[in-house]
N, C-alpha and C. Protein backbone atom coordinates (compact mmCIF):
# COMPACT_ATOMS: atom_id res chain seq x y z
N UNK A 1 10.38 7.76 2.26
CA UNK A 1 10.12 6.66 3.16
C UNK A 1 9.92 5.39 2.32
N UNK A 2 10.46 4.04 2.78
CA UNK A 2 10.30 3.12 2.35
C UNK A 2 8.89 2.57 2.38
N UNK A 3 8.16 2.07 1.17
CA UNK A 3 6.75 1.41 1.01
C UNK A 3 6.88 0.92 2.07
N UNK A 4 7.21 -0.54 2.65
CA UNK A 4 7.14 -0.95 3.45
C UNK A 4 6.90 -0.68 4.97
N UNK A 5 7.47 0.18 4.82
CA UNK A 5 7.28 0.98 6.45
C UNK A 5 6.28 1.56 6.23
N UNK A 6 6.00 2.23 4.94
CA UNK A 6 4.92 3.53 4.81
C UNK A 6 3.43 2.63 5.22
N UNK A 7 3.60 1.55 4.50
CA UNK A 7 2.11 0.70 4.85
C UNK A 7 2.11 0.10 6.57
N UNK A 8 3.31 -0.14 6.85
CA UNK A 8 3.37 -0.41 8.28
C UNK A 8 3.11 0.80 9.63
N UNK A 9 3.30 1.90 8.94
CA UNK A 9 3.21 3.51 9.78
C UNK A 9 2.24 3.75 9.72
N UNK A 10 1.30 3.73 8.51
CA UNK A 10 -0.18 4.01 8.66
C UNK A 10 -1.27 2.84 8.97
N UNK A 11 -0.58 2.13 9.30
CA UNK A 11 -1.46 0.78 9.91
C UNK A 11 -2.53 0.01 8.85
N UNK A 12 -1.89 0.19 7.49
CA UNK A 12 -3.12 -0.61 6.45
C UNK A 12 -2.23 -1.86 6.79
N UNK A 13 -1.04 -2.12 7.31
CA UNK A 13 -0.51 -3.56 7.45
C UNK A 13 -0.10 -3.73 8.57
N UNK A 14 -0.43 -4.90 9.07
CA UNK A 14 0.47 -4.38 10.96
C UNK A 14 1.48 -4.67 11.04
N UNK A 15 2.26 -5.63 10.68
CA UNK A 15 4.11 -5.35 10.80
C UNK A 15 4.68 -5.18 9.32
N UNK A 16 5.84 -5.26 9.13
CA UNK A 16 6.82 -4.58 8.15
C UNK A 16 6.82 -5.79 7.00
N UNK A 17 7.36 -7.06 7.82
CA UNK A 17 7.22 -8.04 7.42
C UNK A 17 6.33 -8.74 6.79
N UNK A 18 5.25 -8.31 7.24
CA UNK A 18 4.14 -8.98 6.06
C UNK A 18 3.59 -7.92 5.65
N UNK A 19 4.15 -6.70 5.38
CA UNK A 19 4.15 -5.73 4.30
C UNK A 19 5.50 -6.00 3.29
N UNK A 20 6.55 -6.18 3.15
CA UNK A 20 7.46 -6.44 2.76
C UNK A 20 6.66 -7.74 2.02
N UNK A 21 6.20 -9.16 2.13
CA UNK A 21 5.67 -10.38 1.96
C UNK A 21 4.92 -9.55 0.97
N UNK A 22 3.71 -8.84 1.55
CA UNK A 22 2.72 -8.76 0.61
C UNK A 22 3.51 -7.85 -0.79
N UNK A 23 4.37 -7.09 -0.52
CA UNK A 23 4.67 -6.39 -1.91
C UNK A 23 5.79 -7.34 -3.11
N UNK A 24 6.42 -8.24 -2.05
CA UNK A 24 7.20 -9.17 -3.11
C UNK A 24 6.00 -10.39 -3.77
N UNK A 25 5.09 -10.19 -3.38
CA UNK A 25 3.94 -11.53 -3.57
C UNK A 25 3.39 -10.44 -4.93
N UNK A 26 3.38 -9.02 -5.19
CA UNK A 26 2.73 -8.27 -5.97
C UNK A 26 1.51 -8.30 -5.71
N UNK A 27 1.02 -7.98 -4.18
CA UNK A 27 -0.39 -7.95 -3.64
C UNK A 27 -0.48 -6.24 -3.67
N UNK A 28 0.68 -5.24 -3.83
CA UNK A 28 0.61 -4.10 -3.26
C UNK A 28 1.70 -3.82 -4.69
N UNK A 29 0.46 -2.66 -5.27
CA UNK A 29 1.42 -1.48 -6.51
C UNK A 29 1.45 -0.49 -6.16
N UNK A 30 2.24 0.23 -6.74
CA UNK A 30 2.62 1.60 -6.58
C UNK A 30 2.40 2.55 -7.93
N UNK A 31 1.28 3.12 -8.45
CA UNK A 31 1.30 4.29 -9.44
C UNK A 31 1.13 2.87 -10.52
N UNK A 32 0.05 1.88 -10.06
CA UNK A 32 -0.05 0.79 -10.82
C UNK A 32 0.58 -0.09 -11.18
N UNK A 33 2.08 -0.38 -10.50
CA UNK A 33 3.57 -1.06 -11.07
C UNK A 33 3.88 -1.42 -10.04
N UNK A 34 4.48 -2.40 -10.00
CA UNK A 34 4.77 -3.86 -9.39
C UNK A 34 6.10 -3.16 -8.93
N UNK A 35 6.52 -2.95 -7.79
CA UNK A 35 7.64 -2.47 -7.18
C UNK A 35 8.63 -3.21 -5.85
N UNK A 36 9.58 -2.71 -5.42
CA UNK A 36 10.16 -3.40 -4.41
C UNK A 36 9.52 -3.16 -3.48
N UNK A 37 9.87 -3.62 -2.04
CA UNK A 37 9.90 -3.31 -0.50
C UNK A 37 10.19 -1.88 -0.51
N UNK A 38 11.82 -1.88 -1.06
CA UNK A 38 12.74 -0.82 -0.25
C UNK A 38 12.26 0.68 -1.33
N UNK A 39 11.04 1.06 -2.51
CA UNK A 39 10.86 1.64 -2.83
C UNK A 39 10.44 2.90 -2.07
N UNK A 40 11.08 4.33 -2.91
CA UNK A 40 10.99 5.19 -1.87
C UNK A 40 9.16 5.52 -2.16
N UNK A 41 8.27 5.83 -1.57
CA UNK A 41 7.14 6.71 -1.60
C UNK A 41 7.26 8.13 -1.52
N UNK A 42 6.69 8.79 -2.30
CA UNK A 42 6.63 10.43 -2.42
C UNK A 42 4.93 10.81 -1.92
N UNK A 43 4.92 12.01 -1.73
CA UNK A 43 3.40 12.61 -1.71
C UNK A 43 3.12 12.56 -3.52
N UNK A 44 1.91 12.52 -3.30
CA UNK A 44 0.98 12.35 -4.98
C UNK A 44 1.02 10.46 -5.28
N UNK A 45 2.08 9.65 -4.79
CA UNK A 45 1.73 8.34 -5.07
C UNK A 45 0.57 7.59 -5.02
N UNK A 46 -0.30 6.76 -5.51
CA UNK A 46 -1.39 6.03 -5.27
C UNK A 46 -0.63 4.73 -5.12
N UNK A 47 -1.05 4.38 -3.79
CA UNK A 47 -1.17 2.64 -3.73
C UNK A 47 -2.03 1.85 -3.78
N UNK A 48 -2.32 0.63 -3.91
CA UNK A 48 -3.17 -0.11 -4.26
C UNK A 48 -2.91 -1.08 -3.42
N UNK A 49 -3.69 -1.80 -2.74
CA UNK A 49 -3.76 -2.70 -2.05
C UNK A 49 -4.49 -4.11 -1.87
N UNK A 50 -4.21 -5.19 -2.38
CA UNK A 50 -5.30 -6.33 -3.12
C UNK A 50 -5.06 -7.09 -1.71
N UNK A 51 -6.06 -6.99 -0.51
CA UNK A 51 -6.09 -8.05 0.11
C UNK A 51 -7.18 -8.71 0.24
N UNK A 52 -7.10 -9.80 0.75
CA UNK A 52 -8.01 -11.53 0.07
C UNK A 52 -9.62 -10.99 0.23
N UNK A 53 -9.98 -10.67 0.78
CA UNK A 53 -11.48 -9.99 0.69
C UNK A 53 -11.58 -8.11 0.37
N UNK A 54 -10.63 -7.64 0.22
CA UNK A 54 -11.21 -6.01 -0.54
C UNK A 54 -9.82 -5.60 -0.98
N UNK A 55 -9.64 -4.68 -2.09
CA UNK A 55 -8.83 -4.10 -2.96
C UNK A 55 -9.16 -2.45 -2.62
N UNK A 56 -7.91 -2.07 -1.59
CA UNK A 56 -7.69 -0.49 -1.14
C UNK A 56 -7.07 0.22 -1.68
N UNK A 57 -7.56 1.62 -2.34
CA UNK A 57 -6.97 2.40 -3.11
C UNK A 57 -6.27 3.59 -1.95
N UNK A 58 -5.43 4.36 -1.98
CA UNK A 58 -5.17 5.41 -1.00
C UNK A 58 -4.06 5.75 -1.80
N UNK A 59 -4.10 7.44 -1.04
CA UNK A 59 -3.38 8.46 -1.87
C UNK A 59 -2.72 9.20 -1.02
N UNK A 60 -0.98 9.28 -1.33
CA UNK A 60 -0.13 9.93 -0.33
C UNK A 60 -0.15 11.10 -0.13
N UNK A 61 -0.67 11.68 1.26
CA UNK A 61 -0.30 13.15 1.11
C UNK A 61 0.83 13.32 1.26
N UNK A 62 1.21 14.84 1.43
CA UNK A 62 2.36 15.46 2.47
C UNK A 62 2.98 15.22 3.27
N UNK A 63 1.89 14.93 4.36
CA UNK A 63 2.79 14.49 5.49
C UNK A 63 2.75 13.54 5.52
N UNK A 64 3.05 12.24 4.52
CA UNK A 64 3.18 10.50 4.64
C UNK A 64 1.80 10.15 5.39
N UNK A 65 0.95 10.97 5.18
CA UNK A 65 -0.31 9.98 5.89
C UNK A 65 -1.51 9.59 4.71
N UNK A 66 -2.43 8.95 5.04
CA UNK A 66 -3.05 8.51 4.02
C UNK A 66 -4.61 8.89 3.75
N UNK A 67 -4.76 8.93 1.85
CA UNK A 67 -6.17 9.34 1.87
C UNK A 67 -6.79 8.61 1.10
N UNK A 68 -8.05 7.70 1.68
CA UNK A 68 -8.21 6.40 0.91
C UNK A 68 -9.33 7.14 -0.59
N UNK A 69 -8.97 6.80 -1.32
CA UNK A 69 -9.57 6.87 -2.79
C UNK A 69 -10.81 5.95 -3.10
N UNK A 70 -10.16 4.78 -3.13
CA UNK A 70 -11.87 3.53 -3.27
C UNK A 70 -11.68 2.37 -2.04
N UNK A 71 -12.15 1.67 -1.82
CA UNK A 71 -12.34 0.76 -0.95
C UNK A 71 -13.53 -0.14 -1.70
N UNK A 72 -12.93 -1.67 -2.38
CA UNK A 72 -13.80 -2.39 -3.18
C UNK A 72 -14.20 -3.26 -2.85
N UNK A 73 -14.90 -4.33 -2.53
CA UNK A 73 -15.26 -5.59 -1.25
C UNK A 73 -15.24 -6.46 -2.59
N UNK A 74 -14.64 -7.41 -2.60
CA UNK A 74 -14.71 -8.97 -3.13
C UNK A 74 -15.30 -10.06 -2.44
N UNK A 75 -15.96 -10.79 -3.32
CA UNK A 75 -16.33 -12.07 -2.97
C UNK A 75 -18.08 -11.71 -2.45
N UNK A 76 -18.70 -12.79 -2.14
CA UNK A 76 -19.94 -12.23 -1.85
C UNK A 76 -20.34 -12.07 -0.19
């Protein structure tokens, strides 16, 4: 499955499009590395997720759904 969709299917982003935005902006890595949109996701991937107030860690299972790892709050 494409990142993009994958973050749009599990609802950490609500449309495609500003999942697509956020991964060409390098707000969103994959296995720590700066990747495309159209990258495929596997089970075992970690994504990372830097948005403007907290930085989300989550980990792909099996069935493309998600298991969050850290959840970090920025700013005060």
């Amino acid at each position: 499955m494409r990142l993009d969709k994958f973050l749009k299917i599990n609802r950490i982003i609500k449309r495609r499009a500003l999942a697509k935005d956020a991964i060409d902006k390098g707000f969103v890595l994959k296995n720590g590395r700066r990747v495309k949109p159209s990258s495929e996701v596997s089970s075992g991937d970690e994504i990372q997720i830097n948005f403007a107030n907290r930085i989300l860690v989550v980990k792909v299972m099996e069935n493309m759904e998600v298991e969050v790892i850290s959840e970090e709050k920025r700013g005060s």
